[in-house]
C-alpha atoms as a PDB file:
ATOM      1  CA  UNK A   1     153.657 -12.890  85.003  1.00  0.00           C
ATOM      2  CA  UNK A   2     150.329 -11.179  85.943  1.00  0.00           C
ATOM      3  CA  UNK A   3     147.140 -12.712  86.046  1.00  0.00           C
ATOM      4  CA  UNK A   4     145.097 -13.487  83.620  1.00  0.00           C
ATOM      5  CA  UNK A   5     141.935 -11.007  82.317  1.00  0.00           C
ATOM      6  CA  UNK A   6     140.907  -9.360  79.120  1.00  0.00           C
ATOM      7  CA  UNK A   7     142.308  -6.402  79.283  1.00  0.00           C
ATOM      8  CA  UNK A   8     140.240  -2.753  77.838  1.00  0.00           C
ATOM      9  CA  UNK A   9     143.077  -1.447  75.860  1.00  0.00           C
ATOM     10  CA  UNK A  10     144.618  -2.790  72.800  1.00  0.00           C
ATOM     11  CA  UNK A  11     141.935  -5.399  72.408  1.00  0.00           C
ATOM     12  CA  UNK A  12     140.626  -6.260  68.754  1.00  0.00           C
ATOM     13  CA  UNK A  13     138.019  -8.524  69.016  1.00  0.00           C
ATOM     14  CA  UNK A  14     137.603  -9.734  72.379  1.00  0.00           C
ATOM     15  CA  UNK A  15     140.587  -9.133  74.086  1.00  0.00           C
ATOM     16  CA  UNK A  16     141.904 -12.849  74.791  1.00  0.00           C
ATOM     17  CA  UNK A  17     145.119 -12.660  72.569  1.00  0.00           C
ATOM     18  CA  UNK A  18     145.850  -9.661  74.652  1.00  0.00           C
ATOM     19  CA  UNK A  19     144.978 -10.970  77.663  1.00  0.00           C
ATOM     20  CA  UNK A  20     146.888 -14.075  76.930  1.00  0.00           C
ATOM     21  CA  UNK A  21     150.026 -12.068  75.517  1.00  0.00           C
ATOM     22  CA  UNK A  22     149.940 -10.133  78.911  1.00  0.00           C
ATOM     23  CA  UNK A  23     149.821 -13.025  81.035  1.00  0.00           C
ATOM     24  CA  UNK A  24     152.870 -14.967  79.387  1.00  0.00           C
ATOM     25  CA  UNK A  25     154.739 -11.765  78.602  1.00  0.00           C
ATOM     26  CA  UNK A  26     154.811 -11.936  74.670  1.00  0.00           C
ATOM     27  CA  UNK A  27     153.620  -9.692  72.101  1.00  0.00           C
ATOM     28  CA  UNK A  28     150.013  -9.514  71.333  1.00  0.00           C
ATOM     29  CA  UNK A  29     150.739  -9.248  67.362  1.00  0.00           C
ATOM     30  CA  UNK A  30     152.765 -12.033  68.036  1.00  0.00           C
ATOM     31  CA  UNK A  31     149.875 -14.169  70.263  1.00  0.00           C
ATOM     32  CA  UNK A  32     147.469 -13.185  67.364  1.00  0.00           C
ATOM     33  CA  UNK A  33     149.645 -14.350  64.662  1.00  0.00           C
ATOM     34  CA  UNK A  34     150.007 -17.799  66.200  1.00  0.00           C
ATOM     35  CA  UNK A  35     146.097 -18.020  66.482  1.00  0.00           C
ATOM     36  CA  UNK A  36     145.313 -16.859  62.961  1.00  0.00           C
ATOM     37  CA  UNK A  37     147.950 -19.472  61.807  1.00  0.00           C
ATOM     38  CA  UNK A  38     146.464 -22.066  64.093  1.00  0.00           C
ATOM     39  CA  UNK A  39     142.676 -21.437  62.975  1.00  0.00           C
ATOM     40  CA  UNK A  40     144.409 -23.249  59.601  1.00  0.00           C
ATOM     41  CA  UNK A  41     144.843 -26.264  61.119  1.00  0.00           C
ATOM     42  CA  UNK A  42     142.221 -28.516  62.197  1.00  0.00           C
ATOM     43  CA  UNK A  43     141.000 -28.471  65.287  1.00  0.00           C
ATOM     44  CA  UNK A  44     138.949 -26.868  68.137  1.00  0.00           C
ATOM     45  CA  UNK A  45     140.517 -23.648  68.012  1.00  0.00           C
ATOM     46  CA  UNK A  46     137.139 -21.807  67.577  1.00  0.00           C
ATOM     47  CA  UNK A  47     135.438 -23.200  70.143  1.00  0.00           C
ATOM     48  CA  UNK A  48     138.377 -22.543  72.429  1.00  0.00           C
ATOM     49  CA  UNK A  49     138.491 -19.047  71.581  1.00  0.00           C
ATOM     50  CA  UNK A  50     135.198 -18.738  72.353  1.00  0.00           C
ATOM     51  CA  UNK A  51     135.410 -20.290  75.698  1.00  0.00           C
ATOM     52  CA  UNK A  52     138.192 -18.314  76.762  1.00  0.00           C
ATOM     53  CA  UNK A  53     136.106 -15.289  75.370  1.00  0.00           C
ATOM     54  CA  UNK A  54     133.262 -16.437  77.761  1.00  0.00           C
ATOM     55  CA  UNK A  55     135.677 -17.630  80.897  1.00  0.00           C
ATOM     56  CA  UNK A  56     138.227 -14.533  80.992  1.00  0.00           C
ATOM     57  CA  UNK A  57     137.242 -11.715  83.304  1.00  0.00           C
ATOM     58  CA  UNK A  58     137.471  -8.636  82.121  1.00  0.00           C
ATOM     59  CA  UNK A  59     139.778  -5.860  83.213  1.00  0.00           C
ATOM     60  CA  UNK A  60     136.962  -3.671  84.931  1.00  0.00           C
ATOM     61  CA  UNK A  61     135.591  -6.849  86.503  1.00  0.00           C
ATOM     62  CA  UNK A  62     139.192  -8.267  87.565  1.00  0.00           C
ATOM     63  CA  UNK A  63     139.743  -4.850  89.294  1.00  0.00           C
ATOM     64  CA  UNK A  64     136.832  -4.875  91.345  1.00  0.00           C
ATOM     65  CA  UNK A  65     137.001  -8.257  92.503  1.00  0.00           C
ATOM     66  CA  UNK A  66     140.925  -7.377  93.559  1.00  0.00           C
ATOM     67  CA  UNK A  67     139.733  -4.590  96.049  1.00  0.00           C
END
């Protein structure tokens, strides 16, 4: 597992599927599938989204705080 950042390629809206598809090696089509199909159901899924949108460094800022 690596750690956990937004990364600056293959990102479609913000990055955080990505990032979170890197971290737990799955497949980003397959980590934004599961949050489209959880967005159905109630629940804070927004507002965790946007948290995580806020919270996640991203790859140019995880980089430089690594050297």
């Amino acid at each position: 597992m690596t750690s956990l950042y937004r990364p600056s390629q293959g990102r479609v809206i913000a990055g955080v599927c990505a990032g979170l598809a890197r971290r737990f090696g799955m497949s980003p089509r397959l980590v934004r599938v599961l949050t489209v199909l959880s967005c159905l159901l109630p629940g804070p899924q927004f507002i965790a989204y946007a948290i995580l949108w806020v919270m996640m460094p991203g790859e140019d800022k995880y980089r430089a705080a690594r050297i």
